[in-house]
Each structure stands twice: as structure tokens, then as C-alpha cells.
PDB file of N, CA and C in Angstrom:
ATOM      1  N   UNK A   1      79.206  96.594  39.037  1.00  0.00           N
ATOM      2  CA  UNK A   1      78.237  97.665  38.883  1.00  0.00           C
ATOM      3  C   UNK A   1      77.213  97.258  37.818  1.00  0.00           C
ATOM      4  N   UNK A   2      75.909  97.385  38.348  1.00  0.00           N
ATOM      5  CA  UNK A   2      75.038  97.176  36.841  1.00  0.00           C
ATOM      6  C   UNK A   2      74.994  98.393  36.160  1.00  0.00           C
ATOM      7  N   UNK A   3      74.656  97.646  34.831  1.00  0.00           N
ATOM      8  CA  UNK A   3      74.164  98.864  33.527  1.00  0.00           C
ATOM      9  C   UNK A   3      72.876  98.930  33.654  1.00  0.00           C
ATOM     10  N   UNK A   4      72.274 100.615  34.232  1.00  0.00           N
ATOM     11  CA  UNK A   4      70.820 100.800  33.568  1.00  0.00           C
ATOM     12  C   UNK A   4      70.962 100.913  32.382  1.00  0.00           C
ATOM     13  N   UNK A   5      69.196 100.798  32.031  1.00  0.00           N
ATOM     14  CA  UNK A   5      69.157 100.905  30.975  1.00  0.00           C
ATOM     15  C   UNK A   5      69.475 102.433  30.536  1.00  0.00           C
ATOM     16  N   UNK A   6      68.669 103.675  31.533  1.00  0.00           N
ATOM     17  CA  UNK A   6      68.442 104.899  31.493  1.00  0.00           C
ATOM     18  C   UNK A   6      69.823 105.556  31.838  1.00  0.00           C
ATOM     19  N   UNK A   7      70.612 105.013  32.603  1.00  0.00           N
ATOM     20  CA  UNK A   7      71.773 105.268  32.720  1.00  0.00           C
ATOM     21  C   UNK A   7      72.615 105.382  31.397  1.00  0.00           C
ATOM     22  N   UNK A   8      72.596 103.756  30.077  1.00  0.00           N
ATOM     23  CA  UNK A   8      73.201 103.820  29.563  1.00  0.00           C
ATOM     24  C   UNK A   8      72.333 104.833  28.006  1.00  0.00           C
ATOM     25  N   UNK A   9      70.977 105.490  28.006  1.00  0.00           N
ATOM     26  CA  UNK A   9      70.726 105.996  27.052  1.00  0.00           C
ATOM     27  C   UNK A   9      71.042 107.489  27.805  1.00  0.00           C
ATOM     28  N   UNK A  10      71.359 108.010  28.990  1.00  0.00           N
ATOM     29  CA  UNK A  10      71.673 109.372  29.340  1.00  0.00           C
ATOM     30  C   UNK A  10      73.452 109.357  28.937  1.00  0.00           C
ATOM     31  N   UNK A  11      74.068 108.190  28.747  1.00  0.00           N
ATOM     32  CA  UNK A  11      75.325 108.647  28.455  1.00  0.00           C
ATOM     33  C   UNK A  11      75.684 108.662  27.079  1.00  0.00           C
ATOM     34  N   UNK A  12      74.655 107.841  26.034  1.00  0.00           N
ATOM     35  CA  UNK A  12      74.576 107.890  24.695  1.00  0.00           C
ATOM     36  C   UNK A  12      74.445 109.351  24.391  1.00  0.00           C
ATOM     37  N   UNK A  13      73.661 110.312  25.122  1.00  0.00           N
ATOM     38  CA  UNK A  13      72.899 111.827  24.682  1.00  0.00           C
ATOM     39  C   UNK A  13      74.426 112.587  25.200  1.00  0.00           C
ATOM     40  N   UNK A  14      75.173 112.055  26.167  1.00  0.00           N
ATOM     41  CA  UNK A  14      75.973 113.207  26.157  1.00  0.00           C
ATOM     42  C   UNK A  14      77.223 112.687  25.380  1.00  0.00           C
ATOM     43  N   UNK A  15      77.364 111.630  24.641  1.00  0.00           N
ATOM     44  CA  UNK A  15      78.262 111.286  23.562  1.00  0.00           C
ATOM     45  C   UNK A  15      77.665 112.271  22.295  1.00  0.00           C
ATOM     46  N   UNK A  16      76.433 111.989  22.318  1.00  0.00           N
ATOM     47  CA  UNK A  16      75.787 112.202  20.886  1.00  0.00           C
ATOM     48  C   UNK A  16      76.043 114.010  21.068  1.00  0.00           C
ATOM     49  N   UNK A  17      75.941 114.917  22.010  1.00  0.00           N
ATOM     50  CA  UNK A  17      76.031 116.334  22.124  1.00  0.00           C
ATOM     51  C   UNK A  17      77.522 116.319  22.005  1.00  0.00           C
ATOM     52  N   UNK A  18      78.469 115.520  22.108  1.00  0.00           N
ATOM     53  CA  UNK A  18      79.916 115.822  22.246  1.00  0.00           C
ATOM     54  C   UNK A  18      80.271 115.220  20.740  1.00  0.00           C
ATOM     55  N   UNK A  19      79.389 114.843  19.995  1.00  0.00           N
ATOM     56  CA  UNK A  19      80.102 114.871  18.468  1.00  0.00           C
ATOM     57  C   UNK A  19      79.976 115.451  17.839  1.00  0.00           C
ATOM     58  N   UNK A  20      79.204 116.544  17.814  1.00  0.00           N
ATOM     59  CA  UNK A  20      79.381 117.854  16.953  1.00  0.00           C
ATOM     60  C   UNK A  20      80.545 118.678  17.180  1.00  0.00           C
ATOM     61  N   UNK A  21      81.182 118.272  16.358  1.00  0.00           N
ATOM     62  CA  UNK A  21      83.034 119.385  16.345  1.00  0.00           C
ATOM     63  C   UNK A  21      82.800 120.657  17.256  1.00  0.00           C
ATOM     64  N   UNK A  22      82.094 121.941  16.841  1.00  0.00           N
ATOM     65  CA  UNK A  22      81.768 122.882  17.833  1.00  0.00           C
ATOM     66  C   UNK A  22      81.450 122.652  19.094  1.00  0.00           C
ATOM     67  N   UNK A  23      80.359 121.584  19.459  1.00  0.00           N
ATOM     68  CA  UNK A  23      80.538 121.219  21.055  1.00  0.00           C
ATOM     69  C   UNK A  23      81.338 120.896  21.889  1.00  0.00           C
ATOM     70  N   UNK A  24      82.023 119.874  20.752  1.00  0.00           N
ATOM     71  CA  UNK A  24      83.193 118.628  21.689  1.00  0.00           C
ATOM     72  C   UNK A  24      84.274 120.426  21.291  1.00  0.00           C
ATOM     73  N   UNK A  25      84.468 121.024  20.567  1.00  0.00           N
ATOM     74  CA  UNK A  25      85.919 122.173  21.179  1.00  0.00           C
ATOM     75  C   UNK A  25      85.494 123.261  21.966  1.00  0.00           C
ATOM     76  N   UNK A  26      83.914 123.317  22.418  1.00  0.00           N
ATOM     77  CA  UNK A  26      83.852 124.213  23.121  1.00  0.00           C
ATOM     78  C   UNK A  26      83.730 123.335  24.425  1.00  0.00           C
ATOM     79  N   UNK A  27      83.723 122.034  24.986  1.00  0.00           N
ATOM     80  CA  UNK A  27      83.898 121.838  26.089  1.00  0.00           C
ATOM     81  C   UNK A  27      85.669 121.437  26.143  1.00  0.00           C
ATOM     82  N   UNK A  28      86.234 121.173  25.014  1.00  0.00           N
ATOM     83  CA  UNK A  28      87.504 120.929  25.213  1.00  0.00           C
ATOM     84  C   UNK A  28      88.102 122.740  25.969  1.00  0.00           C
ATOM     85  N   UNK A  29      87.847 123.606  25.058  1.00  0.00           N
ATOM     86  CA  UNK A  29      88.083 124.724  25.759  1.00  0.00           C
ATOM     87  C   UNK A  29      87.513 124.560  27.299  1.00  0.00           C
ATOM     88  N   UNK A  30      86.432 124.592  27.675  1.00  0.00           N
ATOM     89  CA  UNK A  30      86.176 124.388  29.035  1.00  0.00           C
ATOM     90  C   UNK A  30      87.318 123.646  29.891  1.00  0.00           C
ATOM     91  N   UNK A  31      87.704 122.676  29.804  1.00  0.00           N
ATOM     92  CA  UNK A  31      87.756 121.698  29.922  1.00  0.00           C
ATOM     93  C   UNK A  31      89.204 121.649  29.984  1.00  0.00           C
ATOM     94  N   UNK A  32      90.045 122.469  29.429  1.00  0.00           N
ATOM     95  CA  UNK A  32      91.604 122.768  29.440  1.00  0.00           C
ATOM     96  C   UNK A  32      91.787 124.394  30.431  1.00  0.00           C
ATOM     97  N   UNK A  33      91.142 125.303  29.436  1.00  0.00           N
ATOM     98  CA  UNK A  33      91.036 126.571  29.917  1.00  0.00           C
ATOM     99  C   UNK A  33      90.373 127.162  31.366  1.00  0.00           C
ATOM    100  N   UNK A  34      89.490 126.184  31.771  1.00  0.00           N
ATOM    101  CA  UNK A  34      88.753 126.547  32.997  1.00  0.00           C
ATOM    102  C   UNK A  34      87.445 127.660  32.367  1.00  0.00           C
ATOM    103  N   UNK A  35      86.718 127.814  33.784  1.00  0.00           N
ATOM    104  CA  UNK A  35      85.466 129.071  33.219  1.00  0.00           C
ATOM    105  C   UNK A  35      86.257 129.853  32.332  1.00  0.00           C
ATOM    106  N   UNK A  36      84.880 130.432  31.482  1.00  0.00           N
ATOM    107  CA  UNK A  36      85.358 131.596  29.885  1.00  0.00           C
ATOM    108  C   UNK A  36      84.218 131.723  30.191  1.00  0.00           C
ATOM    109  N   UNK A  37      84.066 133.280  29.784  1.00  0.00           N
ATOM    110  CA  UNK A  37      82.222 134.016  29.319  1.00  0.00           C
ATOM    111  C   UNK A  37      82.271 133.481  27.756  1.00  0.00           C
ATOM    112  N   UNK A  38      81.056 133.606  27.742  1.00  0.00           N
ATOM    113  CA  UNK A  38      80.971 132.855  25.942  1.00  0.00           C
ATOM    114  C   UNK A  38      81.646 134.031  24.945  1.00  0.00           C
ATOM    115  N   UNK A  39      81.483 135.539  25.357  1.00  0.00           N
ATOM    116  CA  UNK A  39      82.631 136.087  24.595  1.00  0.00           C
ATOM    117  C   UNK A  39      84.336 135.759  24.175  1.00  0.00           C
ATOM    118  N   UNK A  40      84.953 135.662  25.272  1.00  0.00           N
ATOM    119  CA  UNK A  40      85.694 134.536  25.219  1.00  0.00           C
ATOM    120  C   UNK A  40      85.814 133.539  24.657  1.00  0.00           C
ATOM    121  N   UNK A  41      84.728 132.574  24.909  1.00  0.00           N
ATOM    122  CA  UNK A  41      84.522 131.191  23.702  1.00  0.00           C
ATOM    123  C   UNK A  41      85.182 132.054  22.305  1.00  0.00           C
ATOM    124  N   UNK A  42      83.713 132.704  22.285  1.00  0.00           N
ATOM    125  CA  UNK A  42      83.426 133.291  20.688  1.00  0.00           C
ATOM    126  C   UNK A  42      84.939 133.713  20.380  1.00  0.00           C
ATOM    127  N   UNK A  43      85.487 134.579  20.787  1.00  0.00           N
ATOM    128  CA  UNK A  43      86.922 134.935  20.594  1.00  0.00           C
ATOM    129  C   UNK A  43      87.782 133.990  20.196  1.00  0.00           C
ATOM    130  N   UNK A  44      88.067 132.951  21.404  1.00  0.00           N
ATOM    131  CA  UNK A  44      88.717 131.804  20.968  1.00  0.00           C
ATOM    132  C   UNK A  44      88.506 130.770  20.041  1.00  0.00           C
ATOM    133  N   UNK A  45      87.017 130.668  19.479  1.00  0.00           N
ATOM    134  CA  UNK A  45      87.267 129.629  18.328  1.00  0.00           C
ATOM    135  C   UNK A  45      86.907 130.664  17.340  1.00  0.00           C
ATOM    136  N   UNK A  46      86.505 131.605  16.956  1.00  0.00           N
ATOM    137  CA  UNK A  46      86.265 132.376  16.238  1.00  0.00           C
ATOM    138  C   UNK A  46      84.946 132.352  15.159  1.00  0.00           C
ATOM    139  N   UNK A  47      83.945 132.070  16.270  1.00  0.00           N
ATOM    140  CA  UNK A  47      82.505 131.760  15.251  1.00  0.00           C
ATOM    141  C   UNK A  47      81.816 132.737  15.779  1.00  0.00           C
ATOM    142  N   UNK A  48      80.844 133.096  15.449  1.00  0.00           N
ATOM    143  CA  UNK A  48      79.959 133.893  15.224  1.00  0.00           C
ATOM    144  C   UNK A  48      79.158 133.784  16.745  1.00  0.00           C
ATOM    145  N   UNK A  49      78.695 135.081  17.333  1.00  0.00           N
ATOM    146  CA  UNK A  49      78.311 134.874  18.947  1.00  0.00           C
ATOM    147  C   UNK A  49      76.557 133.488  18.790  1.00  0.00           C
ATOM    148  N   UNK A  50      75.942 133.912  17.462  1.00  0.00           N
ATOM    149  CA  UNK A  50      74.777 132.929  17.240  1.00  0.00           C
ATOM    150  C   UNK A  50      75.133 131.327  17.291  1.00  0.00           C
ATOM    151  N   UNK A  51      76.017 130.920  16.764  1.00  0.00           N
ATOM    152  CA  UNK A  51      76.184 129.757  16.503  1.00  0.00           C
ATOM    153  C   UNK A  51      76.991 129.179  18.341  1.00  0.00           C
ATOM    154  N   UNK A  52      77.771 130.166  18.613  1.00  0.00           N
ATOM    155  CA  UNK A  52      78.187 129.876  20.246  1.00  0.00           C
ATOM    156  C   UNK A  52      77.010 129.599  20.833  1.00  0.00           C
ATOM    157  N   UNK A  53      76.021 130.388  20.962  1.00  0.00           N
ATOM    158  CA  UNK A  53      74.558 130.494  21.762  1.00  0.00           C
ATOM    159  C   UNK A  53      74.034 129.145  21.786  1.00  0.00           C
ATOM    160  N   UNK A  54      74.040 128.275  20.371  1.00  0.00           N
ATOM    161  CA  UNK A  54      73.267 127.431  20.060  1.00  0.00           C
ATOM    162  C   UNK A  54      73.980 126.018  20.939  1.00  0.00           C
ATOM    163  N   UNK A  55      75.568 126.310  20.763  1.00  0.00           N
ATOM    164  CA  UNK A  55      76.355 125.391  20.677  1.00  0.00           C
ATOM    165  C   UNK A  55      76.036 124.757  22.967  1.00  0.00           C
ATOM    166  N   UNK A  56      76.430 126.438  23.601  1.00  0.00           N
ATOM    167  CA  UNK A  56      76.169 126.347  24.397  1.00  0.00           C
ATOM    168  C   UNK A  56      74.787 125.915  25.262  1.00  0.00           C
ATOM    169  N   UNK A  57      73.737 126.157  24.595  1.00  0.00           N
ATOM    170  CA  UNK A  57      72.468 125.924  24.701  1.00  0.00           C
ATOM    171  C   UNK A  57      72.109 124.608  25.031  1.00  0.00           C
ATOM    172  N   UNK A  58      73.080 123.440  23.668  1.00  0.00           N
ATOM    173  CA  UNK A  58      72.485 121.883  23.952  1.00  0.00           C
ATOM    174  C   UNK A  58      73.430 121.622  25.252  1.00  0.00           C
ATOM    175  N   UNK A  59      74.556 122.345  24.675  1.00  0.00           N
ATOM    176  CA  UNK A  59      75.345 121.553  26.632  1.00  0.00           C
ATOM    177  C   UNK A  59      75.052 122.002  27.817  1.00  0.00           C
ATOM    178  N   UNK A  60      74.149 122.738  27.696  1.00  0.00           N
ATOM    179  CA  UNK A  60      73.583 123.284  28.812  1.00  0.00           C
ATOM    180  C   UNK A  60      72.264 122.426  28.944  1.00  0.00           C
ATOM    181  N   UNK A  61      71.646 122.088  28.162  1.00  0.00           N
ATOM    182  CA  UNK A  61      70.141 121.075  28.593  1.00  0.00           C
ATOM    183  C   UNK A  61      70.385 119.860  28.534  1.00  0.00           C
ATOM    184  N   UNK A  62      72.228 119.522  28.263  1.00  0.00           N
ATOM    185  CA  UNK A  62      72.332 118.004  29.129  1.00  0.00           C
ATOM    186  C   UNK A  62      72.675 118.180  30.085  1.00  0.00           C
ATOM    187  N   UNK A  63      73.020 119.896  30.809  1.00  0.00           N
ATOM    188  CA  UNK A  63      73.604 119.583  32.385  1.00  0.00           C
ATOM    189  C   UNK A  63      75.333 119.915  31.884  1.00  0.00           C
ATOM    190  N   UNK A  64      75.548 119.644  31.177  1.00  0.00           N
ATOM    191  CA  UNK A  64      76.954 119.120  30.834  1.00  0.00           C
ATOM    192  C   UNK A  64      77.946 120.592  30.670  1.00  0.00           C
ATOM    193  N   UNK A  65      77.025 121.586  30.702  1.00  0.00           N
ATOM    194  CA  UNK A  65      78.027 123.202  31.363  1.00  0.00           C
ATOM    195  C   UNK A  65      77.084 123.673  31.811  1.00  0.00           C
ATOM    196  N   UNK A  66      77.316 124.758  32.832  1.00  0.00           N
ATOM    197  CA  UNK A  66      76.783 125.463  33.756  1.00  0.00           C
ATOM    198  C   UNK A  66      77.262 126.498  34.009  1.00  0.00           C
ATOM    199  N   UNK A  67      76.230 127.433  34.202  1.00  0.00           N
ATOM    200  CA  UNK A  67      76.942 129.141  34.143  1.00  0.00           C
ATOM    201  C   UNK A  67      76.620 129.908  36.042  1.00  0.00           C
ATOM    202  N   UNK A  68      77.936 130.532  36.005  1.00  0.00           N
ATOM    203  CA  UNK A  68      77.949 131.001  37.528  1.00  0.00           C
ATOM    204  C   UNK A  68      78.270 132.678  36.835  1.00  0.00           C
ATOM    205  N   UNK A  69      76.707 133.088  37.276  1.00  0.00           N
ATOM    206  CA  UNK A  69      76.925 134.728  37.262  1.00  0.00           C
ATOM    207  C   UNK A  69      78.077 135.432  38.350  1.00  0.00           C
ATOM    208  N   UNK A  70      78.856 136.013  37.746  1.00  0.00           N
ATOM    209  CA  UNK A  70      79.673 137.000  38.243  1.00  0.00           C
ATOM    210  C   UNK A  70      79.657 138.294  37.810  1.00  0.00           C
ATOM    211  N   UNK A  71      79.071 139.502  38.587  1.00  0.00           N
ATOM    212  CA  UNK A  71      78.940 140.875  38.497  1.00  0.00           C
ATOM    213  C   UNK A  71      78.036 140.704  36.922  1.00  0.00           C
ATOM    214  N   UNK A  72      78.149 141.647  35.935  1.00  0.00           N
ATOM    215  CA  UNK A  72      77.182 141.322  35.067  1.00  0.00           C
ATOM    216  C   UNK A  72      77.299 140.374  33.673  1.00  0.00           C
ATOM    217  N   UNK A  73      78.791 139.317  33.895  1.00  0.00           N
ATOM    218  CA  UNK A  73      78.717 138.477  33.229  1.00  0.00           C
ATOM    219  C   UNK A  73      78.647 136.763  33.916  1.00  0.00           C
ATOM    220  N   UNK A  74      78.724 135.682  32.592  1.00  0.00           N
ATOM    221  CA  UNK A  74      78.479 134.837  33.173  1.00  0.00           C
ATOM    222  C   UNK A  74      79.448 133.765  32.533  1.00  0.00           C
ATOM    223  N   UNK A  75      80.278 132.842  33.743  1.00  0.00           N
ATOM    224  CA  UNK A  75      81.092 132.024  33.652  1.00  0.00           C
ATOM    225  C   UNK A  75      81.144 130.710  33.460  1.00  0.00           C
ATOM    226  N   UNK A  76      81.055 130.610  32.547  1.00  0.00           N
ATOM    227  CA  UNK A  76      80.828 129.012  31.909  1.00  0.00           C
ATOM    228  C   UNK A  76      81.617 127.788  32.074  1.00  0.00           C
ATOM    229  N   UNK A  77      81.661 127.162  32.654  1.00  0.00           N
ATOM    230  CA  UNK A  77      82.478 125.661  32.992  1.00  0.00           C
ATOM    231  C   UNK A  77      81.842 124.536  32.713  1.00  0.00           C
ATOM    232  N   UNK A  78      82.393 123.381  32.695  1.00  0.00           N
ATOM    233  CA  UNK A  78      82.175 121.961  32.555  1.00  0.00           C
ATOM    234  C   UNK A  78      81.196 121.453  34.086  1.00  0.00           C
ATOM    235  N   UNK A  79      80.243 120.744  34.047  1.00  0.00           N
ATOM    236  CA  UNK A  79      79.144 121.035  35.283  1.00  0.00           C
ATOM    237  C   UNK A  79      79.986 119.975  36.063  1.00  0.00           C
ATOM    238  N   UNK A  80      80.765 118.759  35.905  1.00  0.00           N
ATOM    239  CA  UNK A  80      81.547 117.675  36.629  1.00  0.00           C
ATOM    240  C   UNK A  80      82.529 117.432  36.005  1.00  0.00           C
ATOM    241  N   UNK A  81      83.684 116.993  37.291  1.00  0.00           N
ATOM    242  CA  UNK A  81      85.093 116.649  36.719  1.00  0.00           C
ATOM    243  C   UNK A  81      85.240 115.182  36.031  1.00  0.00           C
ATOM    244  N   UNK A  82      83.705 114.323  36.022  1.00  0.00           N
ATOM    245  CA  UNK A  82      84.177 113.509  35.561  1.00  0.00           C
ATOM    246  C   UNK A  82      83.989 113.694  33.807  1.00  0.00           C
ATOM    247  N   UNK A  83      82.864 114.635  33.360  1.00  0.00           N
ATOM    248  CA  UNK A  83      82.522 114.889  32.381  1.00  0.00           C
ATOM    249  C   UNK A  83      83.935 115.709  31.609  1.00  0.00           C
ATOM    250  N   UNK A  84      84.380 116.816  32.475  1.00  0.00           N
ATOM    251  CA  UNK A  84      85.798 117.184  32.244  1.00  0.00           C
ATOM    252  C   UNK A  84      87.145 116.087  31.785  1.00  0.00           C
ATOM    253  N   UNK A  85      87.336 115.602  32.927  1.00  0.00           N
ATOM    254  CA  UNK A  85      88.652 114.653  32.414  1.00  0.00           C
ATOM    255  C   UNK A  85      88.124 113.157  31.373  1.00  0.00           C
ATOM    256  N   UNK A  86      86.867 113.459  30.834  1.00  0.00           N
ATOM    257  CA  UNK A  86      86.322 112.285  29.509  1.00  0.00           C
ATOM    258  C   UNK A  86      86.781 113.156  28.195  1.00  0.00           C
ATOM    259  N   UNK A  87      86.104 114.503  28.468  1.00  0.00           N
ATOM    260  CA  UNK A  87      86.477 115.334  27.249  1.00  0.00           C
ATOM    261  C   UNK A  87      87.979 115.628  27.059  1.00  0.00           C
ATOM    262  N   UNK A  88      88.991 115.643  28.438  1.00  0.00           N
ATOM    263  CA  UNK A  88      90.081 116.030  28.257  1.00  0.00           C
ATOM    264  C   UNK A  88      91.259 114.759  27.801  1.00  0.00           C
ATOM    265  N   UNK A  89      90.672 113.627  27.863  1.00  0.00           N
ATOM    266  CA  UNK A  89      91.426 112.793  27.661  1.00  0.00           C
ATOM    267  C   UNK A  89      91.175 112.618  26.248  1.00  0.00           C
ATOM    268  N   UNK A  90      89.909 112.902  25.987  1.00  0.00           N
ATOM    269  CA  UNK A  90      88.850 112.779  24.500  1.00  0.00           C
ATOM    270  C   UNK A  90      89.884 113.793  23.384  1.00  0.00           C
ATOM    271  N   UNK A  91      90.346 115.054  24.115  1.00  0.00           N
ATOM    272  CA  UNK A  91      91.133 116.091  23.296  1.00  0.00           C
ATOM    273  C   UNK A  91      92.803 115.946  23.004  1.00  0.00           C
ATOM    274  N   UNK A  92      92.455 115.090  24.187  1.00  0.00           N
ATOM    275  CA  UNK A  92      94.718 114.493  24.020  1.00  0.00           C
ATOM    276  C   UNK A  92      94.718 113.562  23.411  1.00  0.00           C
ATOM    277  N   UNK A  93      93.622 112.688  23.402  1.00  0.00           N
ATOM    278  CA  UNK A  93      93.709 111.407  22.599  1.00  0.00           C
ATOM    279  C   UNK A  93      93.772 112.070  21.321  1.00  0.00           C
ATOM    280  N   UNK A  94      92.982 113.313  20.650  1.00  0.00           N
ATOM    281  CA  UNK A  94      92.867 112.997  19.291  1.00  0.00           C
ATOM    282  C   UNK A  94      94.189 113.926  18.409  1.00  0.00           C
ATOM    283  N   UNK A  95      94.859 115.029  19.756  1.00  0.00           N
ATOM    284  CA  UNK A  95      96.073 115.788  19.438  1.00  0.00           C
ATOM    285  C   UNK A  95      97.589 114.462  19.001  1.00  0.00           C
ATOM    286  N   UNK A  96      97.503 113.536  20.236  1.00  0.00           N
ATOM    287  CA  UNK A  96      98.343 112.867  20.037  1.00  0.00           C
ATOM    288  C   UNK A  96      98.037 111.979  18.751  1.00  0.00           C
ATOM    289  N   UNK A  97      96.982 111.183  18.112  1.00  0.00           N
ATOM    290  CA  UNK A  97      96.677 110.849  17.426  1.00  0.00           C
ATOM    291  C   UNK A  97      96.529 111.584  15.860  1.00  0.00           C
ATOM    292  N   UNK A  98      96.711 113.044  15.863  1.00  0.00           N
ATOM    293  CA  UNK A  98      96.987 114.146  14.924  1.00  0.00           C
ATOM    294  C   UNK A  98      98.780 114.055  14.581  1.00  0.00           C
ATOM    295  N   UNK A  99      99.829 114.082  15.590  1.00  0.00           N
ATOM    296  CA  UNK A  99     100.722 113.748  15.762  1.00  0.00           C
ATOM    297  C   UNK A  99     101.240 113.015  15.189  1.00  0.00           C
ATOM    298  N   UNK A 100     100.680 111.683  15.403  1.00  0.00           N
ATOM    299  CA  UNK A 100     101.591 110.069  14.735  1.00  0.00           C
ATOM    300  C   UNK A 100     100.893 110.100  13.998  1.00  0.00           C
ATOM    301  N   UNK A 101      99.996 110.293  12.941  1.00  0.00           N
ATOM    302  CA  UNK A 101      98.980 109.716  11.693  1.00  0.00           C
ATOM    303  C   UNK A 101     100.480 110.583  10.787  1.00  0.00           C
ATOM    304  N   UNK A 102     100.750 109.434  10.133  1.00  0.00           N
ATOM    305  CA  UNK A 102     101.619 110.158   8.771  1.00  0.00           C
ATOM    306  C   UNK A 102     101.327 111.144   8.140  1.00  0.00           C
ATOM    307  N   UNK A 103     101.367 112.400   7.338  1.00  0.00           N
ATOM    308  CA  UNK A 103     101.142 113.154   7.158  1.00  0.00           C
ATOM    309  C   UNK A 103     101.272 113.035   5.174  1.00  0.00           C
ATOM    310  N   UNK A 104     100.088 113.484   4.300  1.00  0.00           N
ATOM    311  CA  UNK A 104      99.971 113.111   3.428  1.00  0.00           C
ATOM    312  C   UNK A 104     100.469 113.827   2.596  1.00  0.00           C
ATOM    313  N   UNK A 105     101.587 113.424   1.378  1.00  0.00           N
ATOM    314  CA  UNK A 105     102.036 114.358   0.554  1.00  0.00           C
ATOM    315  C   UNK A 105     101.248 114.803  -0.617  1.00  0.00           C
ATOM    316  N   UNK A 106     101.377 116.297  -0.980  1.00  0.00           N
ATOM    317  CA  UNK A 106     100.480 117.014  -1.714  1.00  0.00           C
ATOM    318  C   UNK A 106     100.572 116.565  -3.027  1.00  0.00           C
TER     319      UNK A 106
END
């Protein structure tokens, strides 16, 4: 397979949107949990509905979640499974890796 070039700076932008801690756990939520309305999100990580808005906003103008209106809310998922099982392997890698790192005495 060749490497574009544009290929490989569109996958740099959705690395670079998945290293902000709030992004990369709000698609890990996606991404384990299935669709959530961003109330939900907000509930589950427990930030403020502004900072969700924002968070959702950049992963939404890489494409990288997508919202399916249902009745008068709206259901937020991961836009591809391949973008899904990167983040989900991305979230086991770093649980299991939380796991075995020795743990530091106080």
C-alpha cells in the first residue's frame, strides 16, 4: 500500500484530536459504551456541559463522531469501526498498562 502524503497528515489530525485526555475519554466512552446523548457524556465523565460541547465539536470536524437525531435528542457515536477499535485498543492498552506499572509508595 502506498503512503499519501495527505493521507498521512489526515491521520496525524486525528492522533493530534485524540490526545487531549477529554477527547481520547470521550471517544473511549463512545467507543466501549456505544451511542450516549452528550448529557450522558456530561454525566459520565463529570465536566461541565461547555467543556463537553467543545470537546465534541473538534471530533466532530474531523468526522471522527457523528450525531443521529432521535425524537428530540441526539446520539452520538464513533463515525467508523476502524476509528473505534484504534481508540479501543488505545483504552485497553493504557488500562492494562495502569495495571503492571508498579505502583509508587507514598
Amino acid at each position: 500500500m502506498e503512503r499519501n502524503p495527505q493521507d498521512i497528515r489526515q491521520a496525524a489530525r486525528v492522533f493530534k484530536a485524540l490526545s487531549h485526555p477529554g477527547r481520547l475519554e470521550v471517544a473511549c466512552h463512545l467507543s466501549q459504551d456505544g451511542p450516549q446523548t452528550q448529557k450522558q457524556l456530561v454525566s459520565a465523565m463529570g465536566c461541565p456541559q461547555s467543556t463537553m460541547a467543545r470537546h465534541l465539536g473538534a471530533l466532530r470536524d474531523l468526522g471522527l463522531v457523528i450525531g443521529e437525531r432521535r425524537g428530540p435528542e441526539v446520539l452520538l457515536k464513533v463515525s467508523s469501526e476502524v476509528i473505534s477499535q484504534i481508540v479501543q485498543a488505545l483504552c485497553d492498552w493504557m488500562h492494562e498498562e495502569q495495571e503492571t506499572r508498579p505502583r509508587e509508595s507514598a
